[in-house]
Protein backbone atom coordinates (compact mmCIF):
# COMPACT_ATOMS: atom_id res chain seq x y z
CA UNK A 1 3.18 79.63 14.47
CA UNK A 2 0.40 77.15 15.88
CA UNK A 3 3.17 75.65 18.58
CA UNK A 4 3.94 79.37 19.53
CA UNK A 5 0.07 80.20 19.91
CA UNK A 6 -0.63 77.86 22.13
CA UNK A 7 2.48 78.29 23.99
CA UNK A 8 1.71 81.81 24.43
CA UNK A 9 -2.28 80.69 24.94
CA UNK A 10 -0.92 78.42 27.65
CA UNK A 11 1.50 81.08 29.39
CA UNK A 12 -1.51 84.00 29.56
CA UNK A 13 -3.88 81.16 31.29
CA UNK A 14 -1.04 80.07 33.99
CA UNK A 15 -1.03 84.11 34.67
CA UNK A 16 -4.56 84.68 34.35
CA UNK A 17 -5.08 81.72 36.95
CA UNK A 18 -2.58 82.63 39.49
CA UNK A 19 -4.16 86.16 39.63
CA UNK A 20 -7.53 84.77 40.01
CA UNK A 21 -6.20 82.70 43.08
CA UNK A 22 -3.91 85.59 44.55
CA UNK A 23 -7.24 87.99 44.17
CA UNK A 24 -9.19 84.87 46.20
CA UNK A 25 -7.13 84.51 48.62
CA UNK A 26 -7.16 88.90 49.65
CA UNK A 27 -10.91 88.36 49.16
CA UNK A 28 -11.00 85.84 52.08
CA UNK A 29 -8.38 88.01 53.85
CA UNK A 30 -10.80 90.83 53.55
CA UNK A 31 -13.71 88.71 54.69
CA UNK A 32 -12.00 87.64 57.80
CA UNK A 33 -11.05 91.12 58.67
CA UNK A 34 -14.46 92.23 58.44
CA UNK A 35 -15.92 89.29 60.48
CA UNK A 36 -13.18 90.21 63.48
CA UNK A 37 -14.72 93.50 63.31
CA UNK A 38 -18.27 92.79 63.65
CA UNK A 39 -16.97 90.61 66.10
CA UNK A 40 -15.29 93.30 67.72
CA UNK A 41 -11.94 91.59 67.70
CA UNK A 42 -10.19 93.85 65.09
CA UNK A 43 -6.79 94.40 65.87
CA UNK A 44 -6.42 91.41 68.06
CA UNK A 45 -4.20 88.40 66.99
CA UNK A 46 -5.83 85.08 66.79
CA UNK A 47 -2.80 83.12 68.22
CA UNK A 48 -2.24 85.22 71.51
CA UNK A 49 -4.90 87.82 71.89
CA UNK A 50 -2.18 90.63 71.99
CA UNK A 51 -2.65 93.93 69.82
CA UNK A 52 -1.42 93.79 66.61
CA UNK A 53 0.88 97.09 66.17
CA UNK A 54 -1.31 100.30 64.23
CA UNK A 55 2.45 100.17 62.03
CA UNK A 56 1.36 96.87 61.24
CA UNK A 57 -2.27 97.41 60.35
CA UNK A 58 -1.61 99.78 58.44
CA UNK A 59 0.65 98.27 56.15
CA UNK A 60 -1.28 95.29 56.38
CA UNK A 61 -5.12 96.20 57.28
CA UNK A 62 -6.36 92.38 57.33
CA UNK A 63 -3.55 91.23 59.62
CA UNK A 64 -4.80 88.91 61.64
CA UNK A 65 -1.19 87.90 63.85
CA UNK A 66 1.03 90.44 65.70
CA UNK A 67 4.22 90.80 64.11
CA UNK A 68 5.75 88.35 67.13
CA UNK A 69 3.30 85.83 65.66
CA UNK A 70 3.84 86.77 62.11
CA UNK A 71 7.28 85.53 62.24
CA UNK A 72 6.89 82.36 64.17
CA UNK A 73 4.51 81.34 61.56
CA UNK A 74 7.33 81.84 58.91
């Protein structure tokens, strides 16, 4: 029971700290979307300055690449 406790124990903390770093990393997506739109720059990809597609923002609001982009980067 003790070697299935911790097992479990261990399991719950791997998930626990993947979420915390998935929820980090869409906080820092967030904050960058916010600073390109103080910065007037919202919609514009960082790579080539094009418009990033209203599709795209909306499926993705803190897109920071055009879909062109998006997929070179892959």
């Amino acid at each position: 029971d003790d070697e299935e406790d911790r097992i479990t124990e261990a399991s719950e903390l791997d998930r626990d700290v993947a979420m915390e770093q998935e929820l980090e990393r869409r906080l820092k997506e967030v904050r960058k979307a916010r600073e390109h739109i103080t910065q007037g720059k919202y919609g514009q990809c960082v790579t080539c300055a094009s418009p990033i597609g209203s599709d795209r923002l909306q499926a993705v609001p803190t897109a920071i690449l055009c879909i062109n982009c998006a997929q070179k980067a892959l």
